[in-house]
Protein backbone atom coordinates (compact mmCIF):
# COMPACT_ATOMS: atom_id res chain seq x y z
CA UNK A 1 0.00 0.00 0.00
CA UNK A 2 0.78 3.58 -0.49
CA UNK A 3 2.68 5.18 2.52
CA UNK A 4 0.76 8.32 1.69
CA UNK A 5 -2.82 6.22 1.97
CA UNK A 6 -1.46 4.37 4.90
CA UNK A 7 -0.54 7.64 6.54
CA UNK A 8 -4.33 8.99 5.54
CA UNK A 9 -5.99 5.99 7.09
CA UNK A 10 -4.08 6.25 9.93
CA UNK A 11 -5.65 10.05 10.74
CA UNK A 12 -8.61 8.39 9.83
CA UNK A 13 -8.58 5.87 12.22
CA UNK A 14 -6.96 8.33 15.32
CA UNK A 15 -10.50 10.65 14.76
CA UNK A 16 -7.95 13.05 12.87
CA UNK A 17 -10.62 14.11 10.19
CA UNK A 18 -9.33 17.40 8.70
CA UNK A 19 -5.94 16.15 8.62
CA UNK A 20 -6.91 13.13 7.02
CA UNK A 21 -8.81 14.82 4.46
CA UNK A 22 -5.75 17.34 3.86
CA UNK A 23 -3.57 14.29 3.49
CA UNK A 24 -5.51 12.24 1.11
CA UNK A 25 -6.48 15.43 -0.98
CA UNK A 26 -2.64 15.61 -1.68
CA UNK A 27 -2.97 11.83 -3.65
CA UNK A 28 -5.98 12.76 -5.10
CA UNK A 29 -5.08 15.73 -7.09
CA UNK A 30 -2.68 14.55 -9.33
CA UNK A 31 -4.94 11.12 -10.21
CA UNK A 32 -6.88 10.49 -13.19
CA UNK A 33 -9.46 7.66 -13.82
CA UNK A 34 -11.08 5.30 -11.55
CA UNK A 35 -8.64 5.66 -7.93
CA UNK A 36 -9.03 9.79 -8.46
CA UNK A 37 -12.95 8.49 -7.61
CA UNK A 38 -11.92 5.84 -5.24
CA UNK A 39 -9.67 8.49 -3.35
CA UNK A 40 -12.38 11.16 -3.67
CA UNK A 41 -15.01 8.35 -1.79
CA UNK A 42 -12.68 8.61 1.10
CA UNK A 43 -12.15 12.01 0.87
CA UNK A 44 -15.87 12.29 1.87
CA UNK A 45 -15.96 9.82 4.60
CA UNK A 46 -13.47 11.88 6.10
CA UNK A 47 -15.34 15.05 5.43
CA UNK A 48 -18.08 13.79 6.43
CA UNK A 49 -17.35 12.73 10.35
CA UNK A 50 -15.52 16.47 10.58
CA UNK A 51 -18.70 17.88 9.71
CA UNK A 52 -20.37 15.41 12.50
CA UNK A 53 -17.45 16.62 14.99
CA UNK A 54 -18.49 19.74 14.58
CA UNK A 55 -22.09 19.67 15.04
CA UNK A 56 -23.00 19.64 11.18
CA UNK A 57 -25.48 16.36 10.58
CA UNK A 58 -26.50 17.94 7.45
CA UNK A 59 -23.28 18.75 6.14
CA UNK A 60 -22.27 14.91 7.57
CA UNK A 61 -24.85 13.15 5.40
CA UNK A 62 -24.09 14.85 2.51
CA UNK A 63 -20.64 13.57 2.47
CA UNK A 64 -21.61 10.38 3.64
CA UNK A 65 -24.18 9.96 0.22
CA UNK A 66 -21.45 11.29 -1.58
CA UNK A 67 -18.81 8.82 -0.36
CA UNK A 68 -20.89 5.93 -0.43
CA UNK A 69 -22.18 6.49 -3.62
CA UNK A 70 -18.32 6.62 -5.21
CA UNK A 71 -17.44 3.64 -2.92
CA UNK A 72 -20.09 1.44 -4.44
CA UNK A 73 -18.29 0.48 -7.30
CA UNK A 74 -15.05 -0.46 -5.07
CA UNK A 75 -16.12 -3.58 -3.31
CA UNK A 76 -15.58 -5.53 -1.85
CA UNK A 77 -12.10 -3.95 -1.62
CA UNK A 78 -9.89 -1.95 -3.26
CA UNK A 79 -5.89 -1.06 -2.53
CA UNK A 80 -6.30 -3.41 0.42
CA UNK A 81 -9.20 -1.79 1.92
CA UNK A 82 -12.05 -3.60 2.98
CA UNK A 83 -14.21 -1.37 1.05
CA UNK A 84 -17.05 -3.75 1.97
CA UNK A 85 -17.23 -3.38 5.67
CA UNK A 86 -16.64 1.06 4.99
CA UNK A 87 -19.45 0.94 2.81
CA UNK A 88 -21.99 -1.18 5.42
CA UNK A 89 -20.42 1.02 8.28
CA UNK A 90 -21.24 4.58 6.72
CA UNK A 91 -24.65 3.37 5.89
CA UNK A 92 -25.37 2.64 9.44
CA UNK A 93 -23.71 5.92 9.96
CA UNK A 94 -26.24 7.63 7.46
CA UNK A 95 -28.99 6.73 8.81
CA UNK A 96 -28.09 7.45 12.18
CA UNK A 97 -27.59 11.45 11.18
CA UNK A 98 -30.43 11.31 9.11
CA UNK A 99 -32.71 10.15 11.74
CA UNK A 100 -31.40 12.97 14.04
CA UNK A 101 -29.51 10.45 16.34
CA UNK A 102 -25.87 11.36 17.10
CA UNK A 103 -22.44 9.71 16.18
CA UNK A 104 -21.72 7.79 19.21
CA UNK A 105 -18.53 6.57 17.15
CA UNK A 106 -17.14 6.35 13.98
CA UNK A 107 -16.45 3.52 11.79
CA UNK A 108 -12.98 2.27 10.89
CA UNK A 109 -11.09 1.96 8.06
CA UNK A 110 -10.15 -1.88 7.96
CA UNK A 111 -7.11 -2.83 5.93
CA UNK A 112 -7.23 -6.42 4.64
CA UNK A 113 -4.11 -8.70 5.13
CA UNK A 114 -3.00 -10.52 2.38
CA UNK A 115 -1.98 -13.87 2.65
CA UNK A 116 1.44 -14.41 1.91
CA UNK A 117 2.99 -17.30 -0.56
CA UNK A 118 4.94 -19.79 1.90
């Protein structure tokens, strides 16, 4: 994997949502084609659970449609990510904002291990 994705799922995972999103933003710039989209549905995960931290459930569901909608094609993973699990955990984050519960946590982003020729 990336370093630079590994660093952004990392600030992801720590709650570090603006950083994350700063971080990733810097990959997804340069990209063309189908990871610039892949990149981008992270992008909004991230965005989305800063909006949340800041007391922006509109703004958080927003992103999350956004993201999940771009993830959709990605599963069940994609450059190691369990894309699968991300996409299952946002929609239960969705509806959660949407039914005007708050974020009691925030999902994960799981990287898959890959099994190694012995």
């Amino acid at each position: 994997m990336d370093a630079r994705l590994q660093h952004g799922i990392d600030l992801f995972n720590r709650r570090e949502f603006f950083v994350c999103h700063e971080v990733l933003e810097e990959i997804w710039t340069p990209e063309r084609g189908a990871r610039r989209v892949f990149l981008q549905a992270v992008i909004h995960f991230a965005v989305a659970f800063y909006h949340d931290q800041r007391g922006n459930p509109v703004g958080a569901s927003r992103q999350l449609r956004k993201g999940l909608r771009k993830l959709a094609p990605y599963l069940p993973a994609c450059e190691g990510i369990d894309t699968a699990r991300l996409l299952r955990d946002g929609l239960a984050a969705v509806q959660q904002t949407e039914a005007g519960a708050a974020l009691h946590g925030y999902p994960q982003i799981h990287v898959l291990q890959i099994a190694r020729a012995v």
